[in-house]
N, C-alpha and C. Protein backbone atom coordinates (compact mmCIF):
# COMPACT_ATOMS: atom_id res chain seq x y z
N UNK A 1 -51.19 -21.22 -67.57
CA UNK A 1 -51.84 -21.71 -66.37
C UNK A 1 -53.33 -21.81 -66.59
N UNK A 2 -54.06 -22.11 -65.52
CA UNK A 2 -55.71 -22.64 -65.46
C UNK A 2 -56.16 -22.16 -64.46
N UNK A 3 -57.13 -21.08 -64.91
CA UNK A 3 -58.51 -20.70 -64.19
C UNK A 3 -59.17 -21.67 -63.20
N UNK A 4 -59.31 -21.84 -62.26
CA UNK A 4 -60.14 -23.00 -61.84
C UNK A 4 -61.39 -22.39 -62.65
N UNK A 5 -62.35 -23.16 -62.90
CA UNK A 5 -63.57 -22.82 -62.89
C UNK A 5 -63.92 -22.23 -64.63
N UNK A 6 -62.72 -22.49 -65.30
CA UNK A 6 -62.57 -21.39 -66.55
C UNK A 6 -62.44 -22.06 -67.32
N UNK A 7 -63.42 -21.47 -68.88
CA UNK A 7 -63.07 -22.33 -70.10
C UNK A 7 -61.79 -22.87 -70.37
N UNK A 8 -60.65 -22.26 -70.24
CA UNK A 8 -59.19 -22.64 -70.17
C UNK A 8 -59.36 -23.77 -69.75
N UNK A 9 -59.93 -24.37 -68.62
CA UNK A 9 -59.15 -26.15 -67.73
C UNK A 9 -59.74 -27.28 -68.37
N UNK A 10 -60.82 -26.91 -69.25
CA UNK A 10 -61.91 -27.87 -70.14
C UNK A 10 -60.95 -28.75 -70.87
N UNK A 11 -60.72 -30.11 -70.78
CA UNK A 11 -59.55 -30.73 -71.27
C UNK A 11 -60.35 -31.92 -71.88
N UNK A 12 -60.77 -32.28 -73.46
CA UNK A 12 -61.50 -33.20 -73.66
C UNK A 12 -60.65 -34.30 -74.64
N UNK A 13 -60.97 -35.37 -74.68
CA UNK A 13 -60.74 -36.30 -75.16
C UNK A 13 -61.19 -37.29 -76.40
N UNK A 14 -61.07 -36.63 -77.27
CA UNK A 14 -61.97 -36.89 -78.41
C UNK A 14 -61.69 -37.97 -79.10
N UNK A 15 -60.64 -39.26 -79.13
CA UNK A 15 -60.64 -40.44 -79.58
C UNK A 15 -59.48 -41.02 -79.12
N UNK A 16 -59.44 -41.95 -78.55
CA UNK A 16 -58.75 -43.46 -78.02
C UNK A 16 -58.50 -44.56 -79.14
N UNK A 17 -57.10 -44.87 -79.60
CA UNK A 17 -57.44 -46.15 -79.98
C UNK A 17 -55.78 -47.18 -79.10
N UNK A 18 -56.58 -48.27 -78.99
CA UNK A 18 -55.89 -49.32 -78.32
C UNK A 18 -55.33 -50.71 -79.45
N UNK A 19 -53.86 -50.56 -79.82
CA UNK A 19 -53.65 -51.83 -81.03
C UNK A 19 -52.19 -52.66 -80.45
N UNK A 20 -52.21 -53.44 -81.04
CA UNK A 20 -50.96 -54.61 -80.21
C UNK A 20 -50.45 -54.58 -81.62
N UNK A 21 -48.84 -55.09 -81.94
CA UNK A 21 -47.80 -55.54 -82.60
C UNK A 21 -47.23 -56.53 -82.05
N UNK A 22 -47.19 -57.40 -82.22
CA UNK A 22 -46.20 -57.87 -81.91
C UNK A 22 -46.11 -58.04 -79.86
N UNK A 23 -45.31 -57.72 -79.50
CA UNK A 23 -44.97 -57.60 -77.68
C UNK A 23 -45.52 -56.05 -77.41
N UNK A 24 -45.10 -55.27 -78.57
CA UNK A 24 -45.87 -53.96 -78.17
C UNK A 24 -47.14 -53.48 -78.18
N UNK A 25 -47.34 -52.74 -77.21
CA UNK A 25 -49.10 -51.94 -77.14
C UNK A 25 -49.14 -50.99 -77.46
N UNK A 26 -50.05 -50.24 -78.57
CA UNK A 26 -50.14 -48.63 -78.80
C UNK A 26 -51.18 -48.15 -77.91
N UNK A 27 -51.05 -47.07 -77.43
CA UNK A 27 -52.03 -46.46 -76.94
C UNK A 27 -51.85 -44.82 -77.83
N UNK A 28 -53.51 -44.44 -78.59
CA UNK A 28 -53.28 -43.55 -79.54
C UNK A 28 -54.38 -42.68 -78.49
N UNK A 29 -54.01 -41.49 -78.32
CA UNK A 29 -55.04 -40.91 -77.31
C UNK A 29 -55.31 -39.09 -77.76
N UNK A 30 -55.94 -38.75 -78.30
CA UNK A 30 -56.45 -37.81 -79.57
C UNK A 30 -57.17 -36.43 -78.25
N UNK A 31 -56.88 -35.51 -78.16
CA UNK A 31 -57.61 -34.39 -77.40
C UNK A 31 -57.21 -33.05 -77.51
N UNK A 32 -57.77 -31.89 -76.98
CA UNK A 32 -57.80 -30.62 -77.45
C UNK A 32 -56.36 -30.31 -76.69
N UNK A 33 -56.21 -31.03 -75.69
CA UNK A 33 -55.10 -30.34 -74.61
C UNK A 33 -55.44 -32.00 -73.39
N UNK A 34 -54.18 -31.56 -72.83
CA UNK A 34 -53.44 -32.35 -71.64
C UNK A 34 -52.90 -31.83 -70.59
N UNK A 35 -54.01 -31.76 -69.28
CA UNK A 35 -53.17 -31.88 -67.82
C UNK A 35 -52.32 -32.95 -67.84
N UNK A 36 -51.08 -32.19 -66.26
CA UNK A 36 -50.36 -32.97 -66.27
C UNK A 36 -50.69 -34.56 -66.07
N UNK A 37 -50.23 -34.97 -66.76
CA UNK A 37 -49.78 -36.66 -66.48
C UNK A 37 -50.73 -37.23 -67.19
N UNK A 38 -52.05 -36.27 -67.41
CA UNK A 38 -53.55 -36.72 -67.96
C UNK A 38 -53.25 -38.34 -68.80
N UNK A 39 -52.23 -38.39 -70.22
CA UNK A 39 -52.60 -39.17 -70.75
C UNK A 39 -51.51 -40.77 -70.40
N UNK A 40 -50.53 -40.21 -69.23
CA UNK A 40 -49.92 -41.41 -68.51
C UNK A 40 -51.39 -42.11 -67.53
N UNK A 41 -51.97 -41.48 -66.96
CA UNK A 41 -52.82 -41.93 -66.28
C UNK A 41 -54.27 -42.62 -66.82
N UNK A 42 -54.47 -42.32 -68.14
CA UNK A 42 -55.35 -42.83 -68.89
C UNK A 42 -55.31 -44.16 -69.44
N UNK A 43 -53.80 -44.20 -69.90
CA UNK A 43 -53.24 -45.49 -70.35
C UNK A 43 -52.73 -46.41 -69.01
N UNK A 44 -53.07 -45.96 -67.96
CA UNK A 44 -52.59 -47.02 -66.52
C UNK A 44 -53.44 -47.14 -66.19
N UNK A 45 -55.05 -46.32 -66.50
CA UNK A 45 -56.40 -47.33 -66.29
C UNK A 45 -56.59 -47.92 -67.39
N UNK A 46 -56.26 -47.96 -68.32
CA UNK A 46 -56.40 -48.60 -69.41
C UNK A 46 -55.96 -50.30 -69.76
N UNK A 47 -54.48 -49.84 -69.13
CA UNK A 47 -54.07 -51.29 -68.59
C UNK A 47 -54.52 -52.27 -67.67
N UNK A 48 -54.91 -51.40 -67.02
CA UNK A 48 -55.73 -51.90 -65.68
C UNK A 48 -57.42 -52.65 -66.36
N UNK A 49 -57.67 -52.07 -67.15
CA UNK A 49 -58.51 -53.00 -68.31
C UNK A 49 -57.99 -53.92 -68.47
N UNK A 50 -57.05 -54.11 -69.15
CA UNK A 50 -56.67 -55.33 -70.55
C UNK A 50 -56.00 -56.48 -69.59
N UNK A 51 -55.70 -55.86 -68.38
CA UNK A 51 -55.48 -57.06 -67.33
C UNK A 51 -56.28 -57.58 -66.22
N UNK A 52 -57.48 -57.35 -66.51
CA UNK A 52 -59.23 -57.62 -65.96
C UNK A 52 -59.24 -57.14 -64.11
N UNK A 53 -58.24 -55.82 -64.01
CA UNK A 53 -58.47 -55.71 -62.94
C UNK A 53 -59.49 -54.70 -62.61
N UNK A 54 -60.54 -53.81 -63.43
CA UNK A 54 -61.50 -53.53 -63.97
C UNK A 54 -62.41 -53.76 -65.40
N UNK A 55 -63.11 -53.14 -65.09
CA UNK A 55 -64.11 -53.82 -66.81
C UNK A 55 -64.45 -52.18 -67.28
N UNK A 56 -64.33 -52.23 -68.74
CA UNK A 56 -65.02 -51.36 -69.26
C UNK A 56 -65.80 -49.82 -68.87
N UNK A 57 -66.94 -51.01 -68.30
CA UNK A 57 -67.69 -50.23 -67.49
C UNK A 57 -66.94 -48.87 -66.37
N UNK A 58 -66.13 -49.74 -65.71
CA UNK A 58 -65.78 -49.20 -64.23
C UNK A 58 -64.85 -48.16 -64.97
N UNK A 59 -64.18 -48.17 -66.00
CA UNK A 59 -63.32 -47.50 -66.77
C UNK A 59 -64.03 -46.09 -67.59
N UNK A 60 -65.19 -46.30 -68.17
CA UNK A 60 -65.95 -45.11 -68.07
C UNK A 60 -66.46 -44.39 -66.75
N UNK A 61 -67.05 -45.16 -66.15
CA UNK A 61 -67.05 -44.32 -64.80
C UNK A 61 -66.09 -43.64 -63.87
N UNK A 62 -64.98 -44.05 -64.42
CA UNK A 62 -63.87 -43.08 -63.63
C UNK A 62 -63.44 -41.94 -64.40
N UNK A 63 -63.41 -42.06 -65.72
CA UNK A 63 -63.29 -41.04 -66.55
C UNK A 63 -64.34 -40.06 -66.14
N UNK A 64 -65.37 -40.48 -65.90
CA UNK A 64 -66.84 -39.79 -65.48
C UNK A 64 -66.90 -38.61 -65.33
N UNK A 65 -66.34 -39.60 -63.78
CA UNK A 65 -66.46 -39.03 -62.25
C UNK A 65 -65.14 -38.14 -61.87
N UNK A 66 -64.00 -37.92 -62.96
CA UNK A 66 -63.42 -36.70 -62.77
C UNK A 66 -62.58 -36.89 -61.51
N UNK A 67 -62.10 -38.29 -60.69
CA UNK A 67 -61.42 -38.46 -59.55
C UNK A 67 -60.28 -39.40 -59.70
N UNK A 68 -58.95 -38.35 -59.68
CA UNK A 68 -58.30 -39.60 -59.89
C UNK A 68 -57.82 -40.60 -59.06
N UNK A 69 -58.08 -40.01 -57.62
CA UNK A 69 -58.09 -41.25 -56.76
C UNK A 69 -58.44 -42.79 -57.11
N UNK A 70 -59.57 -42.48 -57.90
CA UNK A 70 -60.37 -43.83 -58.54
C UNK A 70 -59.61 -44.15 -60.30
N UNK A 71 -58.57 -43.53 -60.52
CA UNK A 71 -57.71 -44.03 -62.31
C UNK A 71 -56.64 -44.62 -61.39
N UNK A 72 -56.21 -45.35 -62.55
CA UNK A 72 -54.94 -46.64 -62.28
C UNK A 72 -54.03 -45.60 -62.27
N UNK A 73 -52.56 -46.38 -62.22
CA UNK A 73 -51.47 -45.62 -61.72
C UNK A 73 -50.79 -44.98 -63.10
N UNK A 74 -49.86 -43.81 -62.53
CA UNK A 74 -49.33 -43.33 -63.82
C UNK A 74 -48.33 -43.77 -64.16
N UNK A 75 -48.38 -44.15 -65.47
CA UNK A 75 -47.62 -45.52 -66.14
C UNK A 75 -46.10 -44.26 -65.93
N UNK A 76 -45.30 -44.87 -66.41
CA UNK A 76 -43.71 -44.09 -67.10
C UNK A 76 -43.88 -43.41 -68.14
N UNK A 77 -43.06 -42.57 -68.45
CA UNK A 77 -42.83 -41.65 -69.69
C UNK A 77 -42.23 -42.16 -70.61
N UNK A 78 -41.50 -43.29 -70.19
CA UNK A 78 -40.72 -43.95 -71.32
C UNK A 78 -41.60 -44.91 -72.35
N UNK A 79 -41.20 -44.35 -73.50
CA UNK A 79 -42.09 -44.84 -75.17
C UNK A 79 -43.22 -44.35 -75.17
N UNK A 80 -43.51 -43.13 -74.17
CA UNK A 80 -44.39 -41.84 -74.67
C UNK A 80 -43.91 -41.01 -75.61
N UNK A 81 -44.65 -40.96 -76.73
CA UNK A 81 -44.44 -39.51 -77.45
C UNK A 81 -45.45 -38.84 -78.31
N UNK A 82 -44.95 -37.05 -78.79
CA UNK A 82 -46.12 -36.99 -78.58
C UNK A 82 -46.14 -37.02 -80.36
N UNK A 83 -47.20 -36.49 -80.80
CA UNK A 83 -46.85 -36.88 -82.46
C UNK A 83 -47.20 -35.63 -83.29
N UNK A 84 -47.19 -34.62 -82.59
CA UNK A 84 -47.57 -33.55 -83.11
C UNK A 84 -48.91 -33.19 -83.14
N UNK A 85 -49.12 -32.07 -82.90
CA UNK A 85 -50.43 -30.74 -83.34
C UNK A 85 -50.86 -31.07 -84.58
N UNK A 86 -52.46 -31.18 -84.55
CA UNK A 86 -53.12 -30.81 -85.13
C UNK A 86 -54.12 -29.23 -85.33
N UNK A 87 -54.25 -29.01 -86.49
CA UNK A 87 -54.92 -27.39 -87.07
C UNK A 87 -55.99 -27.24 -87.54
N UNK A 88 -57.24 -27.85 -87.27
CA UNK A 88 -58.08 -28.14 -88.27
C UNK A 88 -57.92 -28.50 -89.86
N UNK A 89 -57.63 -27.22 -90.33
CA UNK A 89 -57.95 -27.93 -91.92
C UNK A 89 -56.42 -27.50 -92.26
N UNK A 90 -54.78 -28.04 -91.53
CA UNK A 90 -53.73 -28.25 -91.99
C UNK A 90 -54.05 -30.14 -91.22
N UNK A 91 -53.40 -30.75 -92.91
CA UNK A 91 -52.68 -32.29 -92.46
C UNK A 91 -51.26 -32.77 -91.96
N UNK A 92 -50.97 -33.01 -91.40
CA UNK A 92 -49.28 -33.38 -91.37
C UNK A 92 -48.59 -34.36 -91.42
N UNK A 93 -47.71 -34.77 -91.88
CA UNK A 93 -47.25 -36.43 -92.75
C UNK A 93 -47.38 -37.29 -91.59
N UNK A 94 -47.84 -37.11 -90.68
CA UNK A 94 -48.10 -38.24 -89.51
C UNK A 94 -48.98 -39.51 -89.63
N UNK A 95 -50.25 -39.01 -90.85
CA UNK A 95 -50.67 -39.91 -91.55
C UNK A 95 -50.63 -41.61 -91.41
N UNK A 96 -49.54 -41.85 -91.93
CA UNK A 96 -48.86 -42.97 -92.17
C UNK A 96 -48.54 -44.09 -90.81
N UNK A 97 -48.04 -43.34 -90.08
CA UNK A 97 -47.98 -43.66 -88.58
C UNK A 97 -49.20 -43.80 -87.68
N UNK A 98 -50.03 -42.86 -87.70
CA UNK A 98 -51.37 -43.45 -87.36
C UNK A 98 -52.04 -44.94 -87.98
N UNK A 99 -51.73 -45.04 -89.30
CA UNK A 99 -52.46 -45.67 -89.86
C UNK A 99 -52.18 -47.32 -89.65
N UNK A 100 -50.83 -47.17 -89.14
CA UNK A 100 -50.09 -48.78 -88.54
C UNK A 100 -50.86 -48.99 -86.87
N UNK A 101 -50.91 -47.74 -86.44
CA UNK A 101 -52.06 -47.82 -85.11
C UNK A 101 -53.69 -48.60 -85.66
N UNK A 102 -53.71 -48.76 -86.55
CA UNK A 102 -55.67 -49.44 -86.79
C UNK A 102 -55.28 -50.72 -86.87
């Protein structure tokens, strides 16, 4: 569980990447930890980008501003997954699979 107010709820987001295949969209979304729904709701403002019903801009500012009243909706769980933990200085054959994400 989470402290309000406590190093524990600090949930950061340290790299995004966005790539198309084909009909499919990756959304690669890299962080220390995940509230619930955190990274369904990231990728449903995200969409909410790539279909110009915000810009960029308005998309950092909601991340900001910490409200999710103001993030797009939370997409489905379906063709979420997660890809495993990272350890600092352990690698894990996931490698490869990221690398079709660039």
């Amino acid at each position: 569980s989470c402290l309000v107010g406590s190093e524990m709820c600090i949930r950061d987001s340290f790299e995004a990447k966005v790539s198309k295949r084909g009909d499919l969209i990756f959304f690669y979304i890299k962080g220390n930890a995940f509230m619930l729904n955190m990274v369904r709701i990231i990728t449903g403002t995200l969409i909410d980008v790539g279909i110009s019903k915000i810009n960029i801009s308005q998309f950092k500012n909601i991340i900001k501003m910490k409200k999710r009243t103001s993030a797009g909706k939370t997409i489905s769980a379906n063709g979420l997954y997660f890809l495993g933990p990272e350890y600092n200085e352990l690698d894990y054959a996931k490698e490869a699979l990221l690398n079709e994400l660039d």
